[in-house]
N, C-alpha and C. Protein backbone atom coordinates (compact mmCIF):
# COMPACT_ATOMS: atom_id res chain seq x y z
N UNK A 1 -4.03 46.18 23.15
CA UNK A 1 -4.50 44.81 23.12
C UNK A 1 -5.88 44.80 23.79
N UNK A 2 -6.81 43.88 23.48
CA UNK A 2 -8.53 44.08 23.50
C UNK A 2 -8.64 42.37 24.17
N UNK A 3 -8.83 42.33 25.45
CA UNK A 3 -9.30 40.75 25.68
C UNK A 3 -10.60 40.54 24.97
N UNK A 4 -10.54 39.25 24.77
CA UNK A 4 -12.13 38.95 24.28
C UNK A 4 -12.47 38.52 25.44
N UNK A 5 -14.01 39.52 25.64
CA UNK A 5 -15.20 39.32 26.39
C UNK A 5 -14.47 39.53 27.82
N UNK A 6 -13.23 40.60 27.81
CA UNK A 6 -13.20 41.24 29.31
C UNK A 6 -13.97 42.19 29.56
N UNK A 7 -15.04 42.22 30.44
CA UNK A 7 -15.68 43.60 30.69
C UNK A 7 -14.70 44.08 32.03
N UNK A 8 -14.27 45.42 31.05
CA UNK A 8 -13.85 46.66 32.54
C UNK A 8 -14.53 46.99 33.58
N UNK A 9 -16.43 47.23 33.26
CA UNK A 9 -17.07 47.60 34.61
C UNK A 9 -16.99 46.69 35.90
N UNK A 10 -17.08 45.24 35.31
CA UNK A 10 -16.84 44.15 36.19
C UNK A 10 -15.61 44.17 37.14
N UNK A 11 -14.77 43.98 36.34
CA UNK A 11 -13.40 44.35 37.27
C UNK A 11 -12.67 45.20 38.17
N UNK A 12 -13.34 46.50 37.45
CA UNK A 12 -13.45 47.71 38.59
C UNK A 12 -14.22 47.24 39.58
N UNK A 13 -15.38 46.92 39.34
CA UNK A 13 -16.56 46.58 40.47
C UNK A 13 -16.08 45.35 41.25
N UNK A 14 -15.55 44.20 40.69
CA UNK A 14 -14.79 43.14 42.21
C UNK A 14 -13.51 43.94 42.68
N UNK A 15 -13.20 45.19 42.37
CA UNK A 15 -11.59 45.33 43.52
C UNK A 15 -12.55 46.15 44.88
N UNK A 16 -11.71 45.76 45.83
CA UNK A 16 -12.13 46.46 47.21
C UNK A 16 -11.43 47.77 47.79
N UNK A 17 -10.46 48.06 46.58
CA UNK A 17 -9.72 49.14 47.18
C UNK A 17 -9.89 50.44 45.92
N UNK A 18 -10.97 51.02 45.90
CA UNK A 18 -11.54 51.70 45.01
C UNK A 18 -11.02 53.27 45.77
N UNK A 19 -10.79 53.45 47.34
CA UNK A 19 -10.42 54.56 47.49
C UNK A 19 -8.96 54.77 47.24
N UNK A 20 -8.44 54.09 46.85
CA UNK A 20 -7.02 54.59 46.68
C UNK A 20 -6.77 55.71 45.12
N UNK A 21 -6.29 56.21 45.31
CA UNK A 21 -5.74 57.45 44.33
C UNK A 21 -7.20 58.02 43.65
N UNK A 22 -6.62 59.21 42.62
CA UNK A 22 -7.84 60.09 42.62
C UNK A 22 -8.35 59.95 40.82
N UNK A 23 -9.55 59.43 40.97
CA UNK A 23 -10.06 59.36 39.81
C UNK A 23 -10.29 59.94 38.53
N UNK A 24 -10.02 59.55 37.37
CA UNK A 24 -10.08 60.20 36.06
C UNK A 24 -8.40 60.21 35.71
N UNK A 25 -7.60 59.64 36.34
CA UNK A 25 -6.27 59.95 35.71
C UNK A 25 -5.72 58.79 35.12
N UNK A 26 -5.17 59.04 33.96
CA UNK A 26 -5.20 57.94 32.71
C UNK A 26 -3.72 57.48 32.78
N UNK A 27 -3.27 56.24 32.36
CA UNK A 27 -2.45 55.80 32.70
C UNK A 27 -1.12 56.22 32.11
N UNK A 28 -1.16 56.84 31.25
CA UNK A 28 0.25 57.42 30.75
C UNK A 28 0.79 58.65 31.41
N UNK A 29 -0.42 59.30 32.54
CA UNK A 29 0.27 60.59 33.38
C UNK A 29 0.20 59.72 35.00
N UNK A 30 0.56 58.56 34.52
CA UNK A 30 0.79 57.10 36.43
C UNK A 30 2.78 57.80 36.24
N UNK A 31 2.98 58.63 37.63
CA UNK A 31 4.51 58.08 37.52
C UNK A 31 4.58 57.62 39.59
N UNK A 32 5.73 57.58 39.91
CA UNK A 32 5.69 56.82 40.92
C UNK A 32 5.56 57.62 41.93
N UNK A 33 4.60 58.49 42.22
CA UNK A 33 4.47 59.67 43.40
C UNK A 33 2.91 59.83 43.29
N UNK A 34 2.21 58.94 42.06
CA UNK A 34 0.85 58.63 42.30
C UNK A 34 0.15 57.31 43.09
N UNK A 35 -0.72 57.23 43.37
CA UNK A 35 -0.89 56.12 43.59
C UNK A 35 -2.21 55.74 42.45
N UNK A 36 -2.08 54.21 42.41
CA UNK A 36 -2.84 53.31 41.34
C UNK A 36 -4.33 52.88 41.78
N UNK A 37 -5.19 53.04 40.75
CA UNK A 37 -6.06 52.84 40.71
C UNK A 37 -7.12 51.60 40.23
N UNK A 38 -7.83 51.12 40.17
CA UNK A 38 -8.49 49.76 39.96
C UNK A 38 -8.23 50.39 37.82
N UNK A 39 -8.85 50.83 37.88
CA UNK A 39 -8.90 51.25 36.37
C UNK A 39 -7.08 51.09 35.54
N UNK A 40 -6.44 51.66 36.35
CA UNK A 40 -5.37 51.80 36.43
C UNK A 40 -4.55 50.40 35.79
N UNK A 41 -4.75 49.62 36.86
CA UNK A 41 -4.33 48.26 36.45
C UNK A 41 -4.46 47.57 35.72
N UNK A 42 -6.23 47.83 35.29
CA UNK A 42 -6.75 47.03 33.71
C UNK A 42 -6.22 47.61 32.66
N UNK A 43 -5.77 49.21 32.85
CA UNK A 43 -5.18 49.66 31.78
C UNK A 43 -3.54 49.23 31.40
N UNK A 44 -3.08 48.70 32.41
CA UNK A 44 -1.87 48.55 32.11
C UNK A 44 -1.87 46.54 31.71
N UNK A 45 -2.39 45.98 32.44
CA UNK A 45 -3.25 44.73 31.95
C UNK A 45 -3.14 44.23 30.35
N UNK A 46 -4.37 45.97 29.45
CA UNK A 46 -4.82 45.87 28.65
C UNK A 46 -3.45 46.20 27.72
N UNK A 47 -2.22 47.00 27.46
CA UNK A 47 -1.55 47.01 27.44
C UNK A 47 -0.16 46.43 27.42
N UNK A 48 -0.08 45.43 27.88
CA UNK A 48 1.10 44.91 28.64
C UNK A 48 1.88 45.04 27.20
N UNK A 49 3.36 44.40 27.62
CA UNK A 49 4.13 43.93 26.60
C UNK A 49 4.13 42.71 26.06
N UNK A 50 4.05 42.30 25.07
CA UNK A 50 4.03 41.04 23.92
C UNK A 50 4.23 39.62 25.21
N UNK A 51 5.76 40.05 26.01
CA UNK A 51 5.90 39.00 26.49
C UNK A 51 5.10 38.44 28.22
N UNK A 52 4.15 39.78 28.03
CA UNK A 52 3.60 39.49 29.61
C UNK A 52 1.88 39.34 29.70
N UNK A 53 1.21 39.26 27.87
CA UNK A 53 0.29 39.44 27.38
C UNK A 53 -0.69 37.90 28.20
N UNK A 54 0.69 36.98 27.89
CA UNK A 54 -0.60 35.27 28.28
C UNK A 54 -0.80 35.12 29.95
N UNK A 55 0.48 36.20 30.72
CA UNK A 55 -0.43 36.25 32.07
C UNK A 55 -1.21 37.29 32.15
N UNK A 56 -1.19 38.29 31.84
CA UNK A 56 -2.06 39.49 31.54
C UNK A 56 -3.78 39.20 31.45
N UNK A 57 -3.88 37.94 30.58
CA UNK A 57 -5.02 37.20 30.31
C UNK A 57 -5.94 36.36 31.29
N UNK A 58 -4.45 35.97 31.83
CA UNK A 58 -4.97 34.88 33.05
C UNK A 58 -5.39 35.71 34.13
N UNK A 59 -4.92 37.04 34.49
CA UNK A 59 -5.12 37.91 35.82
C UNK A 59 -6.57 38.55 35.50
N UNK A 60 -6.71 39.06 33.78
CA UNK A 60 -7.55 39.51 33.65
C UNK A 60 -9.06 38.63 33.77
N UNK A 61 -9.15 37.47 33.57
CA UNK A 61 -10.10 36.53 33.74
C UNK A 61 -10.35 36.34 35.32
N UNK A 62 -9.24 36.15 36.23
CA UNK A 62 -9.71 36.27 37.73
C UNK A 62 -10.72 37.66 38.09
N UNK A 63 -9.70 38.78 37.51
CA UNK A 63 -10.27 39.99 38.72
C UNK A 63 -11.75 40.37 37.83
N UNK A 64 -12.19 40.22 36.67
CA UNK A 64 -13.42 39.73 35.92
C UNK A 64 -14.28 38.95 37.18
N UNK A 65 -14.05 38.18 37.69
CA UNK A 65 -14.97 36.78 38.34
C UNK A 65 -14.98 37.22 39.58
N UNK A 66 -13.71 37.49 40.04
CA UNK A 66 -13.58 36.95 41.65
C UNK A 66 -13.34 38.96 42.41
N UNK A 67 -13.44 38.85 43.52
CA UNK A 67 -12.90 40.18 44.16
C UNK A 67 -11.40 40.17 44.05
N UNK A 68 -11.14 41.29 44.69
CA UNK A 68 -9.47 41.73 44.02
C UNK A 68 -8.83 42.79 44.53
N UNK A 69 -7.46 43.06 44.88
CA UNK A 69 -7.00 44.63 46.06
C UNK A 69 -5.96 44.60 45.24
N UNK A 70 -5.82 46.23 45.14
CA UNK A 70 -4.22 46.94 44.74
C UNK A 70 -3.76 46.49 46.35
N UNK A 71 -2.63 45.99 46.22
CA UNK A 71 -1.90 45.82 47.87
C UNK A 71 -1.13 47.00 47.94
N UNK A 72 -0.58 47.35 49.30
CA UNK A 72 0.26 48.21 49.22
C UNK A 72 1.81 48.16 48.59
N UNK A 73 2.11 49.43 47.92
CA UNK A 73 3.35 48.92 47.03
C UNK A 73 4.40 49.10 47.47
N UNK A 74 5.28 47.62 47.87
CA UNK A 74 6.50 47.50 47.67
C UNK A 74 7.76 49.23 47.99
N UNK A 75 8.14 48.92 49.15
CA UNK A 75 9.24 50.13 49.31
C UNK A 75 10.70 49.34 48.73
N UNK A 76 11.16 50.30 47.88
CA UNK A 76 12.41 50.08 47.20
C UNK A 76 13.45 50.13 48.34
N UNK A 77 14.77 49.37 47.92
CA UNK A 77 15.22 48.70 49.18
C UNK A 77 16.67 49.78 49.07
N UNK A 78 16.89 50.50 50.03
CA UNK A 78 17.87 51.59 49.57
C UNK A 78 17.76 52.72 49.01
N UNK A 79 16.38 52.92 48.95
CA UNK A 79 16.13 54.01 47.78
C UNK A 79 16.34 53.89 46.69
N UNK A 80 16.71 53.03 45.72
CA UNK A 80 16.59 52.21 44.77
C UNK A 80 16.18 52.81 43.61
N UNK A 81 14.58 53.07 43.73
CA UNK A 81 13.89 53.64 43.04
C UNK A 81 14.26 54.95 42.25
N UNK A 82 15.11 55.83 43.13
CA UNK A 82 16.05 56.84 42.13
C UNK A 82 16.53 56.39 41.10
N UNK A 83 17.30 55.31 41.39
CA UNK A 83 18.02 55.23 40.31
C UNK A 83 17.36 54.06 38.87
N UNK A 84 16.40 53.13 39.69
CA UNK A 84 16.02 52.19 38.91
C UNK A 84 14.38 52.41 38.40
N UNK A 85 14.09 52.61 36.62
CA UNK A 85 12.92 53.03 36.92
C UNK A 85 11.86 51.86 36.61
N UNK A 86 12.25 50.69 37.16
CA UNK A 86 11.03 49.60 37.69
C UNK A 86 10.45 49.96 38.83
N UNK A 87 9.13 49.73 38.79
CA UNK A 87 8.52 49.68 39.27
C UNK A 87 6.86 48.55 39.51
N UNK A 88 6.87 48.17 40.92
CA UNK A 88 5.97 46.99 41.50
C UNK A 88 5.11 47.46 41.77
N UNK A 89 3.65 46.63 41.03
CA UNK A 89 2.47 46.63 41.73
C UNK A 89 2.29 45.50 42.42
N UNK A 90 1.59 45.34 43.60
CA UNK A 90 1.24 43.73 43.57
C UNK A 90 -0.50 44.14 43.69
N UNK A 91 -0.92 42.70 43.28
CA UNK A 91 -2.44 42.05 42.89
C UNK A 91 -2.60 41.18 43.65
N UNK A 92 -4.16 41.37 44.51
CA UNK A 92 -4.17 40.10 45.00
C UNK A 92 -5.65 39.72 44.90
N UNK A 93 -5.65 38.41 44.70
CA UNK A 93 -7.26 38.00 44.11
C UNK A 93 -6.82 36.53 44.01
N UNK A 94 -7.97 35.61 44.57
CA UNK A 94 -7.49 34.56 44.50
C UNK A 94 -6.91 33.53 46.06
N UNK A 95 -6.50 34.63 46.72
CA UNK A 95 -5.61 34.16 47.73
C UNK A 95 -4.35 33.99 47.15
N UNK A 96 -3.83 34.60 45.88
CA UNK A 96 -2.19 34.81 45.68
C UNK A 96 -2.12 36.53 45.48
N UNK A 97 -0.83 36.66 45.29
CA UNK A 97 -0.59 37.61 45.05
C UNK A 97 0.32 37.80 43.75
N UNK A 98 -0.34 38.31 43.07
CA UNK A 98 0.85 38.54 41.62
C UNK A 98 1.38 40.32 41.44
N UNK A 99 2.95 40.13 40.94
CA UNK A 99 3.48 41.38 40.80
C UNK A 99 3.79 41.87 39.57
N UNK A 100 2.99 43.28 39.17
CA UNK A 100 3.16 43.45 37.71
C UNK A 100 4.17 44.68 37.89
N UNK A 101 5.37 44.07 37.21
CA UNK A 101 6.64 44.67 37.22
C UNK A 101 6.85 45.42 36.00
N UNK A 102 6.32 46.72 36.02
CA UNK A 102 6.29 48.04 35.43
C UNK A 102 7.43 48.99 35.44
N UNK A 103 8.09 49.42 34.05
CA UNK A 103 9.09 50.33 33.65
C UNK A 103 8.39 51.96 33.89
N UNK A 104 8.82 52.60 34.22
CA UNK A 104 8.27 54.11 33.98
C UNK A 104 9.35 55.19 32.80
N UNK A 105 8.52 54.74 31.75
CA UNK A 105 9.75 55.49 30.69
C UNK A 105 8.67 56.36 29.92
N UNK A 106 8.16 57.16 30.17
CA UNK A 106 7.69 58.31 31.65
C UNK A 106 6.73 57.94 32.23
N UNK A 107 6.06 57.09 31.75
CA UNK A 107 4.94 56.51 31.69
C UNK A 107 5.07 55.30 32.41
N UNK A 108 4.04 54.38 32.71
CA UNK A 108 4.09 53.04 33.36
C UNK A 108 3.52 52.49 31.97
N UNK A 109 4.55 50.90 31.78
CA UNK A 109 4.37 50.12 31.10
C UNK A 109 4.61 48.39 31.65
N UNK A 110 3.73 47.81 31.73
CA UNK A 110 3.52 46.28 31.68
C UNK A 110 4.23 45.64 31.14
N UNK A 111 5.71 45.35 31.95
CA UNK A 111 6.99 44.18 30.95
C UNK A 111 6.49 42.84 31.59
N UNK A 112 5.94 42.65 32.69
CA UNK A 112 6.67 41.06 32.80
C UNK A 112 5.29 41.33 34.53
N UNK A 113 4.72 40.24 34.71
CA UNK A 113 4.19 39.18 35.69
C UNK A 113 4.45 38.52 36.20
N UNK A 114 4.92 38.36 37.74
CA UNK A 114 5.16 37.29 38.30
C UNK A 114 4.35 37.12 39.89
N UNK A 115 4.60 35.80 40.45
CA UNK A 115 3.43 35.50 41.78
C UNK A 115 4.28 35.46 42.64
């Protein structure tokens, strides 16, 4: 999926957390022992699933305009994460924070957005 008139350089350029994880790694080799990258997020953004596409749009128009941080992610409650392969980013830009709640089927994929 292609926003109209999202520029990527922009959005990379408002996040503030540009040192986190190591650059050039594309989002289908993201599993949960990496950490995420500004690029990272637009790719999964750009991506999402059908039903997470009209907030996908709305996040992508903020971190476009405004500054923006990968927050730190979410520790699974029990260890969890073995067994369940969702997985949380949170976003914050705006003064909210939104969580893009990602499957790893091996890969990270964009199901669903929430604040």
């Amino acid at each position: 999926m292609d926003f109209y008139g999202f520029d990527r350089a922009a959005a990379v350029a408002h996040c503030d957390s540009l040192a986190l994880g190591r650059a050039g790694r594309e989002t289908s080799a993201i599993c949960s022992w990496n950490r995420v990258r500004p690029e990272h997020v637009i790719d999964l953004l750009d991506r999402a699933a059908p039903e997470a596409r009209a907030d996908g749009r709305n996040l992508t128009a903020l971190i476009t305009r405004m500054p923006w941080r990968i927050r730190d992610q979410p520790v699974a409650q029990g260890g969890a994460r073995l067994v369940n392969n969702v997985r949380e980013i949170e976003v914050s830009v705006a003064s909210r924070t939104w969580r893009l709640h990602c499957t790893e089927t091996p890969s990270l994929k964009l199901e669903r957005i929430s604040t």
